[in-house]
Protein backbone atom coordinates (compact mmCIF):
# COMPACT_ATOMS: atom_id res chain seq x y z
CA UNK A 1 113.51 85.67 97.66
CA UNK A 2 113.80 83.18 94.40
CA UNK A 3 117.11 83.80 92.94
CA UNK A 4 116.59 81.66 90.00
CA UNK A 5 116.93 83.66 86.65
CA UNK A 6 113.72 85.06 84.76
CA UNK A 7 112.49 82.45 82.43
CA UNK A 8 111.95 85.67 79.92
CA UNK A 9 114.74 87.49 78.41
CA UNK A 10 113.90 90.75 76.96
CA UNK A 11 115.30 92.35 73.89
CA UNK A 12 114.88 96.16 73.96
CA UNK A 13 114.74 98.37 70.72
CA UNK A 14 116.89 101.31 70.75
CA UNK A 15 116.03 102.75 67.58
CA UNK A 16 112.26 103.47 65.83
CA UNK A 17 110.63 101.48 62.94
CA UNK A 18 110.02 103.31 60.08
CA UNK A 19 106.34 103.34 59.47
CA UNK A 20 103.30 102.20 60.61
CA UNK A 21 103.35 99.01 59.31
CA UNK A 22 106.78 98.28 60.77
CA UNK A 23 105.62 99.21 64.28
CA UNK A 24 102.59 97.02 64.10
CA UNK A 25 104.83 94.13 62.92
CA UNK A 26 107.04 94.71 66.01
CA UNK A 27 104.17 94.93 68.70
CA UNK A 28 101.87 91.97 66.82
CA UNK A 29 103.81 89.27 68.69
CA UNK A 30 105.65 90.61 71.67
CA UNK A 31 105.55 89.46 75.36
CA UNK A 32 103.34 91.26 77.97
CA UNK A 33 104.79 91.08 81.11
CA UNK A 34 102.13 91.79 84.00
CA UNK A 35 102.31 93.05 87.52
CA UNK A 36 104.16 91.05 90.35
CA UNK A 37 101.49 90.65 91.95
CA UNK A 38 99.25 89.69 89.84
CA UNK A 39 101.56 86.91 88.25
CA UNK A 40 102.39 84.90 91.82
CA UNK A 41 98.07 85.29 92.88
CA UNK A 42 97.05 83.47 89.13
CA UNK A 43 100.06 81.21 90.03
CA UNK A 44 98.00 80.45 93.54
CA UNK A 45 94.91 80.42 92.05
CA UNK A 46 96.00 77.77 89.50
CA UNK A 47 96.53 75.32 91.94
CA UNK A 48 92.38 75.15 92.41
CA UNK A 49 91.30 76.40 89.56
CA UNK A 50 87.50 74.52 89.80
CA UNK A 51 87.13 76.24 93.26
CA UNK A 52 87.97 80.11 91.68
CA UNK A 53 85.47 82.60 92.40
CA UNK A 54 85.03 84.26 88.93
CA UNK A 55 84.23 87.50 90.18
CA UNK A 56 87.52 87.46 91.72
CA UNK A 57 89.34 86.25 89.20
CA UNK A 58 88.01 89.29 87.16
CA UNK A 59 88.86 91.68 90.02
CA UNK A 60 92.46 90.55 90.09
CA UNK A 61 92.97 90.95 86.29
CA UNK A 62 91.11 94.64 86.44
CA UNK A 63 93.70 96.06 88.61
CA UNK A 64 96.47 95.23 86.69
CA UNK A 65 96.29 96.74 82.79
CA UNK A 66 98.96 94.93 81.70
CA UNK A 67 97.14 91.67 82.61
CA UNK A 68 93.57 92.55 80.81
CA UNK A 69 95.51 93.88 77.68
CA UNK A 70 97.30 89.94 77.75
CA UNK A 71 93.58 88.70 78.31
CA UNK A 72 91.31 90.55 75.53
CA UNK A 73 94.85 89.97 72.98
CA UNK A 74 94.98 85.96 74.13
CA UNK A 75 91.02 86.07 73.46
CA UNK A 76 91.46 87.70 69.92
CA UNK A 77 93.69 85.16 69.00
CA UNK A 78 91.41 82.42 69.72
CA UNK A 79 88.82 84.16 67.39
CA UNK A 80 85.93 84.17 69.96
CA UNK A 81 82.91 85.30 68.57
CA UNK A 82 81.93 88.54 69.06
CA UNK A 83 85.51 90.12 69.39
CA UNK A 84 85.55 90.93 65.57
CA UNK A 85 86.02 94.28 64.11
CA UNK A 86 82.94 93.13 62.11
CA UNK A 87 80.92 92.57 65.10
CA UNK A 88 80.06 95.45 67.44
CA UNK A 89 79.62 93.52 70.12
CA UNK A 90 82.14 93.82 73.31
CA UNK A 91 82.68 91.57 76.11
CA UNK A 92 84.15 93.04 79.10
CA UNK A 93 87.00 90.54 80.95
CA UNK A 94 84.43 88.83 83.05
CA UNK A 95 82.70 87.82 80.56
CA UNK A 96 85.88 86.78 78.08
CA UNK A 97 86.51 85.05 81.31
CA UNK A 98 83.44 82.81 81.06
CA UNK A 99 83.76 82.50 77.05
CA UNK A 100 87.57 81.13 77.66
CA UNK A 101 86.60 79.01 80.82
CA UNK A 102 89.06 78.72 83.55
CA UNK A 103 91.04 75.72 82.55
CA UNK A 104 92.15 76.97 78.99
CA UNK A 105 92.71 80.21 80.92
CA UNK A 106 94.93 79.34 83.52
CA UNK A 107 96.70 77.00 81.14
CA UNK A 108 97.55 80.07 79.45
CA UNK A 109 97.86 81.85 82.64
CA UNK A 110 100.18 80.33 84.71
CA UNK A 111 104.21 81.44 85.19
CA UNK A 112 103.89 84.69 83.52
CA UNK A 113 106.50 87.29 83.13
CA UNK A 114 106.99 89.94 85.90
CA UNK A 115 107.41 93.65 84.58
CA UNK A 116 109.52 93.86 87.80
CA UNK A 117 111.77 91.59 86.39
CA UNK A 118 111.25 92.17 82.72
CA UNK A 119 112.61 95.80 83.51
CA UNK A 120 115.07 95.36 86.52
CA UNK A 121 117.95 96.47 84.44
CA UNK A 122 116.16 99.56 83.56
CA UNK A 123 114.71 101.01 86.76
CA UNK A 124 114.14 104.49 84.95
CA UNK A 125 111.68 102.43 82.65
CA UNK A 126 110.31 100.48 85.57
CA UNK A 127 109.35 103.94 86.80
CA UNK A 128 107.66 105.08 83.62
CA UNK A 129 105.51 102.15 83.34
CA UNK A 130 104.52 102.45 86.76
CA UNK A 131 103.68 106.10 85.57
CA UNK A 132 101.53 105.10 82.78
CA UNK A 133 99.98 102.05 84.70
CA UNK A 134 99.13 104.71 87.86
CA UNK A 135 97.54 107.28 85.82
CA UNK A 136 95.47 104.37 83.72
CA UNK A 137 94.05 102.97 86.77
CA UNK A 138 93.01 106.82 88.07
CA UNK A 139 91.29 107.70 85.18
CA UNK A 140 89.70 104.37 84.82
CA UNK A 141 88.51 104.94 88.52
CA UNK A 142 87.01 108.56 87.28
CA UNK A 143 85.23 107.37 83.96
CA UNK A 144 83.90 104.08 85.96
CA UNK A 145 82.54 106.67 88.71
CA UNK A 146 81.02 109.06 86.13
CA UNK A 147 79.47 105.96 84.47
CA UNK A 148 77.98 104.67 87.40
CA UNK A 149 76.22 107.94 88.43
CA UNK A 150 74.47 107.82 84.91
CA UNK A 151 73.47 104.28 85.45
CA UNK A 152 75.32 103.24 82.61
CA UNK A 153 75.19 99.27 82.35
CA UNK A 154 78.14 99.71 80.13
CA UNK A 155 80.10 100.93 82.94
CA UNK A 156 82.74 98.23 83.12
CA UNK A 157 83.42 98.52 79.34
CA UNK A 158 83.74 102.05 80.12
CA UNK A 159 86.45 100.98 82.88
CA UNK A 160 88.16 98.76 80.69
CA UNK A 161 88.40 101.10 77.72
CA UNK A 162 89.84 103.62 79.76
CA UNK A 163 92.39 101.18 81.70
CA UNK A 164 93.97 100.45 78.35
CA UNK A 165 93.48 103.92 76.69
CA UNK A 166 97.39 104.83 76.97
CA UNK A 167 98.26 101.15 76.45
CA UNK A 168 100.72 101.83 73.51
CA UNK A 169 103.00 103.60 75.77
CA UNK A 170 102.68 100.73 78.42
CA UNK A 171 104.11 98.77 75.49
CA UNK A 172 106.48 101.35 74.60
CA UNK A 173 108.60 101.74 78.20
CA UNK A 174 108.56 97.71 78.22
CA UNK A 175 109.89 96.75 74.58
CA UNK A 176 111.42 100.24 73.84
CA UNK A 177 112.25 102.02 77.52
CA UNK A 178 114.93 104.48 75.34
CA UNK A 179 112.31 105.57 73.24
CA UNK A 180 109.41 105.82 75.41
CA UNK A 181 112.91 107.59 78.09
CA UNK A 182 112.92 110.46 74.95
CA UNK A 183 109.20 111.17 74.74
CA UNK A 184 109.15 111.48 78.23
CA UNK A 185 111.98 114.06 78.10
CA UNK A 186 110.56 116.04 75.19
CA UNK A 187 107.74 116.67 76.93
CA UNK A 188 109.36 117.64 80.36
CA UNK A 189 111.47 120.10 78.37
CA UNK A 190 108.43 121.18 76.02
CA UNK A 191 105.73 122.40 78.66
CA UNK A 192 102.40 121.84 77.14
CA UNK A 193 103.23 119.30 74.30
CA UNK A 194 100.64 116.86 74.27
CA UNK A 195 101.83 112.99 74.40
CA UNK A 196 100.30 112.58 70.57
CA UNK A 197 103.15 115.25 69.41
CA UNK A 198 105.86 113.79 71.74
CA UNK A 199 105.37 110.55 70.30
CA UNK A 200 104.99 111.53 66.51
CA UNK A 201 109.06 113.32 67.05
CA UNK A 202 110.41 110.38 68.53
CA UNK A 203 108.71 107.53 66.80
CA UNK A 204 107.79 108.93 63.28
CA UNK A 205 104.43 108.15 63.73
CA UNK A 206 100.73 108.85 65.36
CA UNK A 207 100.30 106.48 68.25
CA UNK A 208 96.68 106.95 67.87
CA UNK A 209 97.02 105.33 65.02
CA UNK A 210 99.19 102.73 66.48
CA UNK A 211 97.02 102.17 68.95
CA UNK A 212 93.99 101.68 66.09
CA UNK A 213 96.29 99.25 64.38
CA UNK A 214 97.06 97.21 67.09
CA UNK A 215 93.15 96.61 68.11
CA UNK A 216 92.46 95.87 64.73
CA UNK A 217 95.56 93.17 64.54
CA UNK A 218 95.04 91.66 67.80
CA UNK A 219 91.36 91.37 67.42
CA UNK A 220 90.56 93.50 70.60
CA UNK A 221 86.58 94.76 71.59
CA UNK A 222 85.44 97.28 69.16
CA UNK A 223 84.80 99.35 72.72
CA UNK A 224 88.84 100.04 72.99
CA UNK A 225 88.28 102.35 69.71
CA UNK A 226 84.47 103.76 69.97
CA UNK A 227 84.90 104.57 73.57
CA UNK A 228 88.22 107.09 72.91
CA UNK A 229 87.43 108.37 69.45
CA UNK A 230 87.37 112.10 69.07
CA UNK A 231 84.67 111.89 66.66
CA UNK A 232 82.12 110.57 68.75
CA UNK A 233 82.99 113.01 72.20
CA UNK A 234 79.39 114.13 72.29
CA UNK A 235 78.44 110.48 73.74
CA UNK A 236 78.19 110.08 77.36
CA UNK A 237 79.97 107.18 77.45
CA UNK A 238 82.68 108.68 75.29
CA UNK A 239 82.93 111.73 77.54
CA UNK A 240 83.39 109.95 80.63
CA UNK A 241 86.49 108.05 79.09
CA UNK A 242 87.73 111.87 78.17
CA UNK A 243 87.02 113.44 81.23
CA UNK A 244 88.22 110.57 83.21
CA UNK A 245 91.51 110.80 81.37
CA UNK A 246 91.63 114.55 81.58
CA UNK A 247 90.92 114.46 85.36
CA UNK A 248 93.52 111.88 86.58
CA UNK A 249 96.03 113.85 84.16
CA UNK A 250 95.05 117.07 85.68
CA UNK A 251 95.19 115.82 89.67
CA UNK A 252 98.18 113.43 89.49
CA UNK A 253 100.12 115.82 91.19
CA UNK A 254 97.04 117.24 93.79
CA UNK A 255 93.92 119.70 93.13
CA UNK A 256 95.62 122.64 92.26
CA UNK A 257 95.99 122.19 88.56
CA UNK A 258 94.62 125.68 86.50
CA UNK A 259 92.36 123.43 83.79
CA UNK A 260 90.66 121.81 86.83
CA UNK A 261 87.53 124.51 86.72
CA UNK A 262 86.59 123.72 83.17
CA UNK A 263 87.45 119.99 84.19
CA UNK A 264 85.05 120.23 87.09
CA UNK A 265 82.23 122.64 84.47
CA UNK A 266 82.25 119.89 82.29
CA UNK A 267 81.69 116.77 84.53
CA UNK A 268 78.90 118.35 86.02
CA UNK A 269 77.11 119.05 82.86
CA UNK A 270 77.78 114.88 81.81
CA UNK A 271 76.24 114.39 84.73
CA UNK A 272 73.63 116.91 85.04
CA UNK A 273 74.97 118.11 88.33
CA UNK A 274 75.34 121.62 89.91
CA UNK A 275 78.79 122.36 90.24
CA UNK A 276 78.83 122.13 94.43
CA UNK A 277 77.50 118.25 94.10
CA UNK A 278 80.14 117.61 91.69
CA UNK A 279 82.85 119.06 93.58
CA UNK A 280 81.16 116.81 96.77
CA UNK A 281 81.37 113.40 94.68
CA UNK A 282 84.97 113.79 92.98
CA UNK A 283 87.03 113.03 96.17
CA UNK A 284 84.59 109.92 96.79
CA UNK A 285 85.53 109.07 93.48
CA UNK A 286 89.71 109.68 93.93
CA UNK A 287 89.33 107.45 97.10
CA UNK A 288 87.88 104.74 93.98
CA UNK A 289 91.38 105.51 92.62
CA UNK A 290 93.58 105.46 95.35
CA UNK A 291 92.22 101.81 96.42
CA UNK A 292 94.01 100.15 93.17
CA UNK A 293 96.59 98.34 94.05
CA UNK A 294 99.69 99.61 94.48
CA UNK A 295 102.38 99.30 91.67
CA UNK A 296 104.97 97.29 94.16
CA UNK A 297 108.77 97.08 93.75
CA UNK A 298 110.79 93.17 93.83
CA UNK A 299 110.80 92.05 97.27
CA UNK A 300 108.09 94.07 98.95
């Protein structure tokens, strides 16, 4: 094991910025850390970049949220055409990949922060992210499957809109662990308070709106918003993002939850299934889930 110290120091925030402006200031520039993992395979991959299969390249930075949040924000930055808020247009990570071509990306790339390490004095908050990161990759799995089934070509936007969907909170148990450590809390003492409310107590403010904010400052695809807005649930494509959210939220724990019937009502009539094929394709689709890659401790 390398004992050398992290070449990131974090600085936590213990106490909440007051307004919405203030919280966007805070997030606009701070580090994302990604996944063990996925920092030493770039760090591999670096060392041939010409001979990198793209395909996998885009594979490795799908399972890992943290790393395709640090990929569509690096892209913003750099102003890439069709990542505007004025531009509908969305490019899903492969294809930022090929926009950003693998030199400049690996020379932005390389010796990344580890959330393992980023968080090692705070294991509690290592375990929330993992959390957040778990239940983003489940739903992602869901909303990917329910796109697929409708032949949506869209259906790796779909994935990626969904990976990132909680990605404010990601944010939150990495840069402000005693913050993110009360909303948690509220909501294991308040049965039934939705994440939205949780947040609003602790933080002053809607992290909906937060997360609106942040896509708009960080230049991020136009899909991250029109893909999870409430005002647009009668798409398809927005409904599989909901009901993919709703049924990793609802099975994170097993099949037994009560809300699962209407969950399982209203997949099959996105999908214009009877309810006995539905109930036949959902555990092909959790096995989709349960193949991300694990969310691995230091030194396994």
């Amino acid at each position: 094991m390398d004992d050398s110290p992290p070449l990131f120091t974090p600085l936590f925030l213990e106490t909440p910025r007051h307004g919405l402006l203030a919280w966007v200031e805070f997030f606009r520039r701070v580090e994302i850390p990604v996944q063990a993992h996925t920092a030493l395979r770039l760090d591999e991959l670096a060392q041939d970049e010409d001979g990198v299969d793209m395909n996998e390249l885009a594979a490795l930075i799908n399972a890992d949220p943290l790393m395709v949040l640090r990929l569509l924000r690096h892209a913003g930055s750099l102003g890439h055409k069709g990542r505007n808020t004025a531009d509908p247009k969305t490019v899903d990570s492969l294809e930022t990949l090929i926009l950003l071509g693998t030199g400049p990306f690996f020379r932005a790339s390389v010796g990344l922060p580890q959330a393992q390490d980023w968080l090692a004095s705070r294991p509690e908050a290592l375990a929330g992210l993992q959390r957040v990161l778990e239940l983003g990759q489940r739903a992602a799995s869901f909303a990917h499957g329910f796109a697929a089934q409708l032949d949506d070509p869209k259906a790796p936007l779909i994935h990626e809109a969904t990976l990132l969907h909680h990605f404010v909170e990601m944010l939150m148990w990495l840069h402000a662990p005693a913050l993110a450590g009360r909303i948690d809390a509220l909501q294991a003492a308040t049965p039934g308070l939705r994440t939205r409310q949780a947040c609003h107590s602790v933080l002053g403010i809607d992290v909906l709106e937060l997360r609106l904010a942040l896509i708009k400052a960080w230049r991020l695809p136009d899909v991250l918003a029109q893909l999870t807005d409430d005002d647009h649930a009668h798409r398809p494509q927005v409904r599989c993002v909901m009901l993919g959210l709703r049924l990793a939220r609802h099975t994170r724990e097993g099949w037994n939850h009560p809300g699962l019937t209407q969950d399982v009502q209203d997949i099959a009539t996105l999908l214009n299934l009877g309810l006995e094929p539905t109930l036949r394709l959902l555990p092909k689709l959790e096995l989709g889930a349960a193949d991300a890659p694990a969310f691995a401790s230091e030194g396994e």
